[in-house]
Protein backbone atom coordinates (compact mmCIF):
# COMPACT_ATOMS: atom_id res chain seq x y z
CA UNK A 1 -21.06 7.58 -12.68
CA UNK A 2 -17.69 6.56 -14.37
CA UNK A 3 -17.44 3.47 -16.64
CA UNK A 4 -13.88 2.40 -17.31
CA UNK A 5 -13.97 0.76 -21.17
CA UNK A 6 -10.88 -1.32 -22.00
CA UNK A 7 -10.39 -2.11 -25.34
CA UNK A 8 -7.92 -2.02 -28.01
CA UNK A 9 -10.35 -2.06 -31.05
CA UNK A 10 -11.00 1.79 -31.96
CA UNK A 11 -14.02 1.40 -34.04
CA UNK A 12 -15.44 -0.92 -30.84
CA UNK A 13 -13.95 1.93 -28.09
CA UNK A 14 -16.09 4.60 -30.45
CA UNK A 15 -19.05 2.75 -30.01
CA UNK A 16 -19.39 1.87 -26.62
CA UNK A 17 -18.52 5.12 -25.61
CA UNK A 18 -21.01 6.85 -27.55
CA UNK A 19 -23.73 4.79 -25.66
CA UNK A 20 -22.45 5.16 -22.55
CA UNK A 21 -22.08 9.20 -22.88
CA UNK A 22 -25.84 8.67 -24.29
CA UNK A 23 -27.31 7.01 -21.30
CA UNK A 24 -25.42 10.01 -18.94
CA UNK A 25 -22.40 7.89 -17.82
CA UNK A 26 -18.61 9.53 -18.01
CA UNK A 27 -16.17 7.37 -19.80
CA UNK A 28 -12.79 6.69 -19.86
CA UNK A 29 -10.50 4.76 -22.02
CA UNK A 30 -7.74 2.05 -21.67
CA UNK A 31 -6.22 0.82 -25.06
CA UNK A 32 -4.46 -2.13 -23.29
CA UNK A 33 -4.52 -4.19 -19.80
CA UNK A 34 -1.48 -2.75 -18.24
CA UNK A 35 -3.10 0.79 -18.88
CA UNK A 36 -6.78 -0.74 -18.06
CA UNK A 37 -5.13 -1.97 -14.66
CA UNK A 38 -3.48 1.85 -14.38
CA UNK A 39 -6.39 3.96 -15.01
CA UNK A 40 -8.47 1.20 -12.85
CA UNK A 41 -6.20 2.73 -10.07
CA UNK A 42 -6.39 6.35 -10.53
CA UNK A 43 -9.59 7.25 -11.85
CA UNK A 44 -11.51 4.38 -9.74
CA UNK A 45 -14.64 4.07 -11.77
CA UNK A 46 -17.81 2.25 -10.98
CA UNK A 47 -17.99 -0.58 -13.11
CA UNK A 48 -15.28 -1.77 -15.81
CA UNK A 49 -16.31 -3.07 -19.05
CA UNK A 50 -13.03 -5.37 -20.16
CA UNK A 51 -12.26 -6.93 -23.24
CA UNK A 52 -10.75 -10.07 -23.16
CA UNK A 53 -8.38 -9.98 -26.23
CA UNK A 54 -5.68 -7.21 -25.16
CA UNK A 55 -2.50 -6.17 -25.90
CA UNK A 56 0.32 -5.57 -23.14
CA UNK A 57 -1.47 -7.67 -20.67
CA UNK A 58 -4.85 -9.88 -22.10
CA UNK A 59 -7.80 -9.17 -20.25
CA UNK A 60 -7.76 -12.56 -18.22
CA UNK A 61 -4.88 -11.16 -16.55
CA UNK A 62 -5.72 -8.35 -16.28
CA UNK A 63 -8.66 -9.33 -14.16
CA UNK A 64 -6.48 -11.58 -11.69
CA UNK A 65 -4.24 -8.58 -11.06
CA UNK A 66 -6.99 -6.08 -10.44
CA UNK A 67 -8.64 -8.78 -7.75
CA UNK A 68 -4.89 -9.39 -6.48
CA UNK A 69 -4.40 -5.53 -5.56
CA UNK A 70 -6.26 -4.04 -2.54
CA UNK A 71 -6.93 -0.80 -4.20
CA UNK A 72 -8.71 -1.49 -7.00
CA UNK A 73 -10.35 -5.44 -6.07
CA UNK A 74 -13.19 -4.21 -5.20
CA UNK A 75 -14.11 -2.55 -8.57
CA UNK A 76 -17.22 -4.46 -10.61
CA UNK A 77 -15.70 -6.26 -14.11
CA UNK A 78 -17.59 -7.15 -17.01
CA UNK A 79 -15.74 -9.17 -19.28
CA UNK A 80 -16.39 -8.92 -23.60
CA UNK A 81 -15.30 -11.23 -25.81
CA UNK A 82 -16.06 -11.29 -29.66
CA UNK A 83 -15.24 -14.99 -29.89
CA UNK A 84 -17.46 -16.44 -27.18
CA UNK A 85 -16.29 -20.29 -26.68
CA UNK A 86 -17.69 -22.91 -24.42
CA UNK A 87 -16.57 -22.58 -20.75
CA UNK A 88 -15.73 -18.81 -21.74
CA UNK A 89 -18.07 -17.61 -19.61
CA UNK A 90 -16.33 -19.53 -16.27
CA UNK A 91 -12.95 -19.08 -17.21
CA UNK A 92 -14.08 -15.40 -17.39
CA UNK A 93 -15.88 -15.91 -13.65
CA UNK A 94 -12.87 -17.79 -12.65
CA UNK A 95 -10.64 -14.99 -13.67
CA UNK A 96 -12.60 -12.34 -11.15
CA UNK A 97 -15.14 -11.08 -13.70
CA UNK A 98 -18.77 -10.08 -12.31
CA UNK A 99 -20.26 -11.01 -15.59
CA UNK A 100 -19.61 -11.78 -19.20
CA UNK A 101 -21.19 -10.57 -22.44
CA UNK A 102 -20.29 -10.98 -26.44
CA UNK A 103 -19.35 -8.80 -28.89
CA UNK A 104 -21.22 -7.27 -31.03
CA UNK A 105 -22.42 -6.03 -27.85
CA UNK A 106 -26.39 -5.70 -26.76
CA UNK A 107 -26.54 -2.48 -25.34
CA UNK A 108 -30.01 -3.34 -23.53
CA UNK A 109 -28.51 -6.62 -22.01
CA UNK A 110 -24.79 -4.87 -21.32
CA UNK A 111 -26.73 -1.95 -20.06
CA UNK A 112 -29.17 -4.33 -17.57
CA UNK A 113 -25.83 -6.12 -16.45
CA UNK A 114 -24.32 -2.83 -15.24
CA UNK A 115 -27.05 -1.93 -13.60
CA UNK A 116 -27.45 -5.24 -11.70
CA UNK A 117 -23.71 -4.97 -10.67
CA UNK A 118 -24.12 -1.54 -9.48
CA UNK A 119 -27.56 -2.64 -7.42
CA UNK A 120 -24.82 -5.01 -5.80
CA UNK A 121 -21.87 -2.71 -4.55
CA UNK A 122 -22.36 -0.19 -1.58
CA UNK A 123 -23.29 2.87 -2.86
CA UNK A 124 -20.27 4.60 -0.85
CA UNK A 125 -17.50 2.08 -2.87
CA UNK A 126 -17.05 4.22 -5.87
CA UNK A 127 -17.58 7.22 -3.91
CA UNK A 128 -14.07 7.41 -1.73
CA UNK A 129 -13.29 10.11 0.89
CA UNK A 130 -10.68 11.73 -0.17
CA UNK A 131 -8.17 14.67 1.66
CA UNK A 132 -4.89 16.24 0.27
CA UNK A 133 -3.25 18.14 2.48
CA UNK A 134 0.25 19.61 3.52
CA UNK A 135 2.62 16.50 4.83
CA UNK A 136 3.02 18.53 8.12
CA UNK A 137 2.31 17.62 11.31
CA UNK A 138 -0.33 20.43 11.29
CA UNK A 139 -2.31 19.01 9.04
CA UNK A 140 -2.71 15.47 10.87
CA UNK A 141 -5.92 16.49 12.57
CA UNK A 142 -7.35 16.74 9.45
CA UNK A 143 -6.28 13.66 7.76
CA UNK A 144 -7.37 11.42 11.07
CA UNK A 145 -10.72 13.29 10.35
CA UNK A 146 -11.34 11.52 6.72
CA UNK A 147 -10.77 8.41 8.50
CA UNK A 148 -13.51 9.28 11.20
CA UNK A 149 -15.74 10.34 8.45
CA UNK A 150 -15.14 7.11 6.53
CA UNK A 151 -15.73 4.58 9.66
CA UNK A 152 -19.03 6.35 10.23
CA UNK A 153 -20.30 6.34 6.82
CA UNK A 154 -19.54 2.27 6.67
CA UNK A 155 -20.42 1.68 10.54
CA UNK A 156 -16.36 0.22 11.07
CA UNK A 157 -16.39 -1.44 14.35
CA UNK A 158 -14.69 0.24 17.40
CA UNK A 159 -11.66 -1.75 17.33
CA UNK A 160 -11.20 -2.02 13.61
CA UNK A 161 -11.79 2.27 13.58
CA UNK A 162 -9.28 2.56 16.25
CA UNK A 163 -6.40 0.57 14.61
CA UNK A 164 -6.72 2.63 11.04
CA UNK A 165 -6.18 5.78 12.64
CA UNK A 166 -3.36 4.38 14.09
CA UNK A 167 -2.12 3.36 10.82
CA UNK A 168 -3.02 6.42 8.88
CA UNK A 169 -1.29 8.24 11.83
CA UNK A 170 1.71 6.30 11.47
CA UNK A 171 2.06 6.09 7.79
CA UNK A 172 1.12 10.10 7.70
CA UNK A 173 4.07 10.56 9.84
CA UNK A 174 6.71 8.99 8.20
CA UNK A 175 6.00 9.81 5.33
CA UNK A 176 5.97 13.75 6.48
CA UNK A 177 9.40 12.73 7.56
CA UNK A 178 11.01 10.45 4.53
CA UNK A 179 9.06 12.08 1.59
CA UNK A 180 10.10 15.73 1.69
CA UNK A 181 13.34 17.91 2.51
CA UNK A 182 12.72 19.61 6.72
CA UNK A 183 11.05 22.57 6.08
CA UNK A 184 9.87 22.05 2.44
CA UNK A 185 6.81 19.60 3.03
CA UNK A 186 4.90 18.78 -0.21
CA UNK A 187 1.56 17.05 -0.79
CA UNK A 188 -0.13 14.12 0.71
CA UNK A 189 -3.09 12.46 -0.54
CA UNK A 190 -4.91 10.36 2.31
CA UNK A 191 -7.74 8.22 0.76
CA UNK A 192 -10.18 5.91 2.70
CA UNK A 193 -12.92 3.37 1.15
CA UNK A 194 -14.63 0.25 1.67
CA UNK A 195 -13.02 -2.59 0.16
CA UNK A 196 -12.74 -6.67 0.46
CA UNK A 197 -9.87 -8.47 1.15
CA UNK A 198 -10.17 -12.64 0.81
CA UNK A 199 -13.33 -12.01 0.43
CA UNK A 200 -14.01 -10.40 3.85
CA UNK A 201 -14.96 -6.74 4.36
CA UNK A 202 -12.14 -4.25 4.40
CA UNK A 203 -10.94 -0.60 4.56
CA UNK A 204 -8.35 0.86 2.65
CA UNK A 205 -6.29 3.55 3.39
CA UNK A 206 -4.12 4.93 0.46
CA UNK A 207 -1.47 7.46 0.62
CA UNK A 208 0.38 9.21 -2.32
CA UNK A 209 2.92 11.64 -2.22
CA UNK A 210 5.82 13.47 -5.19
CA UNK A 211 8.19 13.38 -2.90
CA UNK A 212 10.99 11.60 -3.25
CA UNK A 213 11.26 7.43 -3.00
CA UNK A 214 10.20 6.38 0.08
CA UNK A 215 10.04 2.31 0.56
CA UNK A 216 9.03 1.95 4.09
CA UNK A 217 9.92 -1.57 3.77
CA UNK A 218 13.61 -0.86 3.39
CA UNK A 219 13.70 1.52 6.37
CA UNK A 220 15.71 0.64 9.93
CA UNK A 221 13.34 -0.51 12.93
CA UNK A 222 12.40 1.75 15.72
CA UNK A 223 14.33 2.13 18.78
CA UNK A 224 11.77 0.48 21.35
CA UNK A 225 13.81 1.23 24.27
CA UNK A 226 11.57 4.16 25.06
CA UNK A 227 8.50 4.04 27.11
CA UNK A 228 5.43 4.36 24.79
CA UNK A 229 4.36 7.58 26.38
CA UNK A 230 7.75 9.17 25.62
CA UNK A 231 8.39 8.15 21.98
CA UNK A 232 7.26 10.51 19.51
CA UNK A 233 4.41 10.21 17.24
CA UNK A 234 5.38 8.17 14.22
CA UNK A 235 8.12 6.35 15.68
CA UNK A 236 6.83 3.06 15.85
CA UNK A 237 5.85 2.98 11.65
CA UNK A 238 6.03 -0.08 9.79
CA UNK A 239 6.20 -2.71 12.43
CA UNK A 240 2.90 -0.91 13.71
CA UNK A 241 1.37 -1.07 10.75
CA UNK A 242 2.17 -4.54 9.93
CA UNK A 243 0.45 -5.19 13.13
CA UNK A 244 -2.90 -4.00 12.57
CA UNK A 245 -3.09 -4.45 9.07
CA UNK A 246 -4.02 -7.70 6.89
CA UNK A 247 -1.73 -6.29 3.84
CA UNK A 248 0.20 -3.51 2.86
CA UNK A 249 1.87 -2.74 -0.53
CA UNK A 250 4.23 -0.18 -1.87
CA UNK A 251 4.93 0.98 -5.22
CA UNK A 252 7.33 4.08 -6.40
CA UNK A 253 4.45 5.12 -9.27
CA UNK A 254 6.04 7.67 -11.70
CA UNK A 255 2.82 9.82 -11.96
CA UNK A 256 1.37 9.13 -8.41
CA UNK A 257 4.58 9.11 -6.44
CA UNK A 258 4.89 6.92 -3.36
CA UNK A 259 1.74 5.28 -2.94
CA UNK A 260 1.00 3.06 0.09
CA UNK A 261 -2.03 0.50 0.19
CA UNK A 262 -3.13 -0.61 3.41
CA UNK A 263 -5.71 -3.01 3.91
CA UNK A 264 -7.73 -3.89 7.01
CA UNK A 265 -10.52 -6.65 7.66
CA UNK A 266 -13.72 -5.55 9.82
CA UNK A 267 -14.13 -8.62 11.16
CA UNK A 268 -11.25 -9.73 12.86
C-alpha cells in the first residue's frame, strides 16, 4: 500500500516516512501542494497524509482541487496541522479532508485513522486496471477488454458498461488518429477505476499518450450526414462522448502527455 506524505518540513517528511516504511507501507514524497496534487495524479496512492501549511499551493487548496478533479477525488486525505485552532478541524472537513490530526503527530492515532479510512474505500479504488498498448486500431480489442474487466470487478450496470466502451472506443480512436504521425503510432495508456462524482458513484476512464497536443475540444464536428452503420469507427468523438459522460477534462501534461479524464455516474 502507497501513502502519499505532503509536506514541506524535511525533518517532519524524515519522520513520517520512517514510520510508515516501518509499519510495511511504500512512501512517496511531495514538498509542496502543486507537486502533492501532481504526484496525487500519477502515482495514485491509497491514502494521503497532507499538511496544511504549504508552499506553492497551501494544503486547504490543495484539498479542494484534488476533490474538484475526477481522477484523483476519490483518493482518502488526512489533513496535519502543527497549529491546531478552533474550527480547524471543519474548515479542514469542509475543505474535502477525511480526517484531521496535529503535529507532533501520534503515530498510534495517525496510524488507527488510516486504517479506518482504508476500512472505508473499496478495496479495488487504489487498485486501477490498467493497459498500455499500441494506439492502433489492432490493439482496440484489448483496450475495450480492461473496460470489461473493470465493469465486472465493480458490478457497472448494463447501460452504464455499455456507454464507457463507447467512450473508451471513441476517445481510443481519435486519439490513434490526432496523437501520432500515419504509420508511426506511439503509446496509449487506457486506465479504468471506480470513482465518485457529486458524490454519486462513478467510473473513470483515463487516457495518456506522448504524442503530440491533441485538445479534442478544439477539434471540427463530425460529418453526420452518414448513416450510422456506414461511418467509421471513431467518427462520432467528442460530441459522443459528451453524451454519455457526466464530465470530461483535458490537459496537455508535459510528463504524461495528452491525458483525457472521463467521468461517468452508475446511477443515471
Amino acid at each position: 500500500m502507497k501513502v502519499l506524505v505532503v509536506e514541506d518540513n524535511e525533518m517532519n517528511r524524515d519522520i513520517l516516512s520512517r514510520r510508515l516504511k516501518r509499519r510495511g507501507w511504500e512512501v512517496a514524497i511531495a514538498v509542496d501542494g502543486a507537486q502533492g496534487l501532481a504526484m496525487a495524479a500519477s502515482e495514485q496512492p491509497a491514502v494521503v497524509l497532507m499538511d496544511m501549511s504549504l508552499p506553492v499551493i497551501d494544503g486547504w487548496e490543495a484539498t479542494r482541487r484534488l476533490r474538484a478533479d475526477p481522477a484523483i477525488a476519490h483518493l482518502p486525505v488526512i489533513a496535519l496541522t502543527a497549529h491546531a485552532m478552533s474550527g480547524d478541524r471543519e474548515k479542514a472537513l469542509a475543505a474535502g479532508c477525511d480526517d484531521f490530526d496535529t503535529k507532533p503527530v501520534e503515530f498510534e492515532r495517525l496510524f488507527t485513522k488510516i486504517d479506518a479510512l482504508l476500512q472505508r474505500v473499496p478495496a479495488a479504488a487504489a487498485d486501477p486496471l490498467q493497459i498500455t498498448a499500441p494506439a492502433e486500431l489492432a490493439a482496440l480489442p484489448r483496450l475495450l477488454a480492461v473496460v470489461d474487466a473493470a465493469c465486472d470487478r465493480h458490478a457497472v450496470p448494463a447501460e452504464a458498461r455499455h456507454d464507457l466502451k463507447l467512450v473508451a472506443e471513441e476517445a481510443c480512436v481519435n486519439v490513434m488518429r490526432h496523437a501520432y504521425p500515419a504509420g508511426a503510432p506511439g503509446p496509449l495508456t487506457l486506465t479504468v477505476r471506480p470513482g465518485r462524482l457529486d458524490g454519486q458513484p462513478s467510473m473513470l476512464l483515463t487516457i495518456e499518450d506522448q504524442g503530440r497536443p491533441f485538445d479534442p475540444l478544439a477539434q471540427a464536428a463530425p460529418d453526420l450526414t452518414a448513416s450510422a452503420e456506414a461511418r467509421e469507427i471513431g467518427g462520432l468523438g467528442l460530441p459522443l462522448i459528451r453524451e454519455l459522460c457526466d464530465q470530461l477534462t483535458y490537459q496537455r501534461d508535459p510528463v504524461r502527455g495528452n491525458v483525457f479524464v472521463m467521468s461517468r455516474r452508475l446511477n443515471h
